[in-house]
C-alpha atoms as a PDB file:
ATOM      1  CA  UNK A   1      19.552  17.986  37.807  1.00  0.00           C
ATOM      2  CA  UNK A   2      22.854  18.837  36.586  1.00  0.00           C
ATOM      3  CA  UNK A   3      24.758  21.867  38.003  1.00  0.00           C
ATOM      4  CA  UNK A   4      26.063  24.660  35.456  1.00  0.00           C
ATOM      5  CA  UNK A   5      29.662  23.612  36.298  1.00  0.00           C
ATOM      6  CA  UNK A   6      28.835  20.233  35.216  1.00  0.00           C
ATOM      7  CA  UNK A   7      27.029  21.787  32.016  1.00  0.00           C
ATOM      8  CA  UNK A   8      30.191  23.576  31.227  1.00  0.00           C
ATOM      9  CA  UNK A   9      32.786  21.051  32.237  1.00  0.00           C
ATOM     10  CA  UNK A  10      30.506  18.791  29.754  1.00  0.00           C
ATOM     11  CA  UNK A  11      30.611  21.141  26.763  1.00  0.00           C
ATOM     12  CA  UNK A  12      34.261  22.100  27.031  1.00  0.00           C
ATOM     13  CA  UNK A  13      35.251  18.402  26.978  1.00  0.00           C
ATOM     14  CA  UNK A  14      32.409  17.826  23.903  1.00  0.00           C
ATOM     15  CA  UNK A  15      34.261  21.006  22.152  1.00  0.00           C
ATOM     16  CA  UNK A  16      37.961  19.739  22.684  1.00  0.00           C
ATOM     17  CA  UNK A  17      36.784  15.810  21.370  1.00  0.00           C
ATOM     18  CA  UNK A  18      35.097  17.854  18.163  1.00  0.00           C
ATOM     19  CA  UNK A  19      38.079  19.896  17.783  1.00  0.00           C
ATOM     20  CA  UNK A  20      40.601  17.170  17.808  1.00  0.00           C
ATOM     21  CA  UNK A  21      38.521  14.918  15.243  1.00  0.00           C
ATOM     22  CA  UNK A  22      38.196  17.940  12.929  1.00  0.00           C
ATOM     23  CA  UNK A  23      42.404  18.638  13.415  1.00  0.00           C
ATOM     24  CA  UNK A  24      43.013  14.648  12.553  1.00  0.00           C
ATOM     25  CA  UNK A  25      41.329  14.378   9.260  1.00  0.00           C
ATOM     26  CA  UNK A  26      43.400  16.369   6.925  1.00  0.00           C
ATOM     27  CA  UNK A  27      46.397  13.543   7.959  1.00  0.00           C
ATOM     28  CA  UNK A  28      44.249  10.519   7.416  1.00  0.00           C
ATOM     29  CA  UNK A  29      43.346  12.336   3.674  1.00  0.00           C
ATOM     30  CA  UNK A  30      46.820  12.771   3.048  1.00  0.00           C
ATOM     31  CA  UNK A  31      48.228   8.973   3.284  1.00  0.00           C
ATOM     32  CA  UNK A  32      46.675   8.120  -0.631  1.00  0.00           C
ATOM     33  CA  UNK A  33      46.184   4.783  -2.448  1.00  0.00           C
ATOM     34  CA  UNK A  34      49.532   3.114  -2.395  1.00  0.00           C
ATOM     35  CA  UNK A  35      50.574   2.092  -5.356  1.00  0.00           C
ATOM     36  CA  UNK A  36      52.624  -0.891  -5.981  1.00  0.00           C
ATOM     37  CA  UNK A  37      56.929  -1.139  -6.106  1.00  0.00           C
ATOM     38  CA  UNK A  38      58.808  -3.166  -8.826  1.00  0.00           C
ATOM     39  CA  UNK A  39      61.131  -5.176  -7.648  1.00  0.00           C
ATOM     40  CA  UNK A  40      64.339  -6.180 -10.113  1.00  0.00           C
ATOM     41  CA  UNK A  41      66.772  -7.554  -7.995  1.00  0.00           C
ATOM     42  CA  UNK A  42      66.125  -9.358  -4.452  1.00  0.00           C
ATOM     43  CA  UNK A  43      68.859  -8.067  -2.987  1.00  0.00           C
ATOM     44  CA  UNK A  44      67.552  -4.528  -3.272  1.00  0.00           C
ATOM     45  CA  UNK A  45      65.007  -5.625  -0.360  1.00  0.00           C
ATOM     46  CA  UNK A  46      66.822  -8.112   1.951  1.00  0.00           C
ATOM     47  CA  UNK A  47      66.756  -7.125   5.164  1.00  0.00           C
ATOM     48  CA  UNK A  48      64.345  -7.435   8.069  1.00  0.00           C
ATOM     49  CA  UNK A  49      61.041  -5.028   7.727  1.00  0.00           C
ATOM     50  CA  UNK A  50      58.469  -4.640  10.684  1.00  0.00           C
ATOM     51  CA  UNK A  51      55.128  -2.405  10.339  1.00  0.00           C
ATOM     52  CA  UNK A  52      51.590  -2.807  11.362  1.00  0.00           C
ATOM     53  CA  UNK A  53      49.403  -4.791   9.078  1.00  0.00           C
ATOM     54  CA  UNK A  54      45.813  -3.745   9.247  1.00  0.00           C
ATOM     55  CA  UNK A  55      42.980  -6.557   7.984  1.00  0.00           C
ATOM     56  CA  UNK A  56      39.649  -5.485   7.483  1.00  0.00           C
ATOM     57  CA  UNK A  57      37.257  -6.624  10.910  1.00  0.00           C
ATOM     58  CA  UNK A  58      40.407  -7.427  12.682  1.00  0.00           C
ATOM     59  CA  UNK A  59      43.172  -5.775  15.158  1.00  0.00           C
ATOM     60  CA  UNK A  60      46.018  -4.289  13.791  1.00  0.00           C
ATOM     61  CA  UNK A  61      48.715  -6.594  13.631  1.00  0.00           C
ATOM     62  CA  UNK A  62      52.278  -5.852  14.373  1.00  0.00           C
ATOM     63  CA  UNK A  63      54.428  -8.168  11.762  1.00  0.00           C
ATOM     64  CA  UNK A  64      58.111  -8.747  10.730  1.00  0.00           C
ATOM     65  CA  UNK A  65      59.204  -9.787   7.658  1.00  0.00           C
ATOM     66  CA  UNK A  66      63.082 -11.364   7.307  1.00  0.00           C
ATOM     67  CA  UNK A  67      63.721 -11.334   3.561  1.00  0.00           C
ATOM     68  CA  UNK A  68      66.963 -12.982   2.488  1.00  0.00           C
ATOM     69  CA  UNK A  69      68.791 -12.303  -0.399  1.00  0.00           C
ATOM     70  CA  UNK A  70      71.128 -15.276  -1.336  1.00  0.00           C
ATOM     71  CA  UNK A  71      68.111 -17.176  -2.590  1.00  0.00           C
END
């Protein structure tokens, strides 16, 4: 049997979990389809670029991406 601390220890940490999910979906709604960038000129992009690439059924990936511009 489960005392009525428990009980309420339970439901406060069930409320906070349901909270928190609730708070978090208005910033996964806001990131959009992203649209593609024209590129005219290389140079524009050279540089080094990291970010996370996420592949559906996979991990997240962390990547880096060197892109010259003298080619």
């Amino acid at each position: 049997m489960i005392s009525n601390g428990a009980r309420s220890l339970w439901a406060i940490v069930t409320l906070t979990v349901a909270i928190g999910f609730v708070a978090s979906l208005p910033g996964c709604a806001g990131v959009g389809p992203i649209a593609p960038v024209v590129v005219s000129d290389l140079k524009s992009v050279a540089g080094t670029w990291q970010g996370v690439v996420y592949e559906p059924g996979s991990e997240p990936d962390n990547v880096e991406l060197t892109i010259r511009g003298d080619r």
